[in-house]
Protein backbone atom coordinates (compact mmCIF):
# COMPACT_ATOMS: atom_id res chain seq x y z
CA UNK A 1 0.00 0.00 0.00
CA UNK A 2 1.29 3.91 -0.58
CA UNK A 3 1.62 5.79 2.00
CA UNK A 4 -0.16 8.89 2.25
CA UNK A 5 3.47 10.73 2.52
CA UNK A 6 4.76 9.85 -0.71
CA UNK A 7 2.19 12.10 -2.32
CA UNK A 8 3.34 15.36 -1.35
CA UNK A 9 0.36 18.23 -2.07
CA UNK A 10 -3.05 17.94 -0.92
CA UNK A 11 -4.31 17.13 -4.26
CA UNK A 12 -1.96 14.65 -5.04
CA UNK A 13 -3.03 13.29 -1.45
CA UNK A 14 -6.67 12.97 -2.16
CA UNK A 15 -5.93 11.62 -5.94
CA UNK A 16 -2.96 8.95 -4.35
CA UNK A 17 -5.86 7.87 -1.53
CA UNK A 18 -8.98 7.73 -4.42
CA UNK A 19 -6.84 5.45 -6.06
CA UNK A 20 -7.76 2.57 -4.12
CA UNK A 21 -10.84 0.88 -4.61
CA UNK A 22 -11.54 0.02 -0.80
CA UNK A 23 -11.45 3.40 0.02
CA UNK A 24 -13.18 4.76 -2.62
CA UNK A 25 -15.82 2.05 -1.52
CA UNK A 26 -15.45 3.10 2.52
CA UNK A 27 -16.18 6.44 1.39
CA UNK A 28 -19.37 5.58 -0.38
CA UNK A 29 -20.39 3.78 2.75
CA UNK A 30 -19.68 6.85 4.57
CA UNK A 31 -21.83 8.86 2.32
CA UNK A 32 -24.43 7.11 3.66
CA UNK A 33 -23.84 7.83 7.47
CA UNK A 34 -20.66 7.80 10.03
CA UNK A 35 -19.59 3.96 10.98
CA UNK A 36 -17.23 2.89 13.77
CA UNK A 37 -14.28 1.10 12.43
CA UNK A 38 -15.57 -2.44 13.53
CA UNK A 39 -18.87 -1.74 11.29
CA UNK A 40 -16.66 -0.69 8.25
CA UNK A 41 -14.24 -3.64 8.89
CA UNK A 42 -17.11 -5.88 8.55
CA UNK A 43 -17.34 -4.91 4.58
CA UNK A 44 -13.68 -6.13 3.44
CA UNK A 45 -11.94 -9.53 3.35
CA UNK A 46 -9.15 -7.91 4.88
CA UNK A 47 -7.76 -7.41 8.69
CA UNK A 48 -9.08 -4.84 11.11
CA UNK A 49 -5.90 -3.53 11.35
CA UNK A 50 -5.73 -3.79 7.49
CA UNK A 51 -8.54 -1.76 7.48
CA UNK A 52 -7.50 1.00 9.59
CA UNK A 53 -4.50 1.46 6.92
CA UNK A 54 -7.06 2.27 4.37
CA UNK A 55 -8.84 4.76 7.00
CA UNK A 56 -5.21 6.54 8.44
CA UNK A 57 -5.05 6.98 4.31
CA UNK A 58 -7.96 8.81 3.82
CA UNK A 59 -7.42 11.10 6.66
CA UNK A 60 -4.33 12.12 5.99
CA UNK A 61 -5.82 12.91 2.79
CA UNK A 62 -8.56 15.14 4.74
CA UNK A 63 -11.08 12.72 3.34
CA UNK A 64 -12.95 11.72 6.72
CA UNK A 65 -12.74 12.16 9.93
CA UNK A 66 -12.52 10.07 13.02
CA UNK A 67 -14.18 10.86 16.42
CA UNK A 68 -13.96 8.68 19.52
CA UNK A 69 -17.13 8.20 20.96
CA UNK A 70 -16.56 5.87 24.35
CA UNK A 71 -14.62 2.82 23.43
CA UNK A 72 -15.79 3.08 19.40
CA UNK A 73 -13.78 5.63 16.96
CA UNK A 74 -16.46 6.87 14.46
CA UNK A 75 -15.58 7.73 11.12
CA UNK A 76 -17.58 10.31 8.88
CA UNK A 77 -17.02 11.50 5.03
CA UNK A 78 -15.33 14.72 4.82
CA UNK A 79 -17.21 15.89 1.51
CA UNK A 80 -15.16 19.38 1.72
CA UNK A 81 -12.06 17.37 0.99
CA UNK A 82 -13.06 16.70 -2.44
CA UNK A 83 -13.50 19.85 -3.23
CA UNK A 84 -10.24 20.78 -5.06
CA UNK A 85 -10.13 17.81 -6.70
CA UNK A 86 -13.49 18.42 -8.19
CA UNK A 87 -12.45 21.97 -9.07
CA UNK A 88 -8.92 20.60 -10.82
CA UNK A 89 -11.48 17.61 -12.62
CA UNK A 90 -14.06 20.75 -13.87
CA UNK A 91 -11.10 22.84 -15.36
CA UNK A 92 -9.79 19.92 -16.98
CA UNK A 93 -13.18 18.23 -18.13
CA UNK A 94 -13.84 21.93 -19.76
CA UNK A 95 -10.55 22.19 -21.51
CA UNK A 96 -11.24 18.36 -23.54
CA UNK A 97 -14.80 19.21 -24.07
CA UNK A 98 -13.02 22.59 -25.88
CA UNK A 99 -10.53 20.67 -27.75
CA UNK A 100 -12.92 18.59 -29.14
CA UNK A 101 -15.65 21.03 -29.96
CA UNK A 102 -12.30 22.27 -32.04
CA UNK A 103 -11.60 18.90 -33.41
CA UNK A 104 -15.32 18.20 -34.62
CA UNK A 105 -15.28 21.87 -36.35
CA UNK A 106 -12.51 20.96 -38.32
CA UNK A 107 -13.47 17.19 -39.30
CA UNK A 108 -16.66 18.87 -40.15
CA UNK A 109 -15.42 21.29 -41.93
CA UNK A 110 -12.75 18.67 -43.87
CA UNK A 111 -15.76 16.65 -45.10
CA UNK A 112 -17.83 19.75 -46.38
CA UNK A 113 -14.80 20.84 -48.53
CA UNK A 114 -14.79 17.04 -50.17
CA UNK A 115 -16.85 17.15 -53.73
């Protein structure tokens, strides 16, 4: 597993921890509501401790937070922490759809000048 410190900004943090698919599915589950670690663990054919790899992963990422609540740590989505990674995914998503509004004017334009 990568650690969380060999991405160095936050947005290479979020991207390096969304690249698993565990944690992109413990985030879905935490979507839905905060879980203590045990009721997470309970999803994946892996360890507890396993587990709380994954979850040390996505907070270091400032994906989720974790609360201790008597003898149970309770983890909840941090939606905010998406948010620059959404912002760099919009820029980018609008410069393609550009380049190929470009591309299809000129293909266009290409088979209009054929006889």
């Amino acid at each position: 597993m990568m650690t969380v410190r060999a991405a160095g900004d936050p947005l290479s943090r979020v991207f390096s921890a969304l690249a698993d698919p565990t944690r992109r599915d413990i985030l879905t589950r935490l979507a839905e509501r905060p879980l203590t670690v045990g009721e997470l663990a309970e999803h994946y054919p892996i360890s507890r401790p396993a587990v709380s790899q994954h979850l040390a992963v996505l907070e270091a990422a400032g994906l989720l937070t974790r609360t201790v609540d008597a003898q149970w740590r309770v983890c909840a989505a941090r939606e905010e922490g998406l948010d620059d990674a959404s912002a760099w995914i919009a820029r980018h998503r609008a410069d393609w759809t550009e380049r190929f509004d470009i591309l299809e004017q000129h293909l266009r334009s290409r088979r209009e000048d054929q006889p």
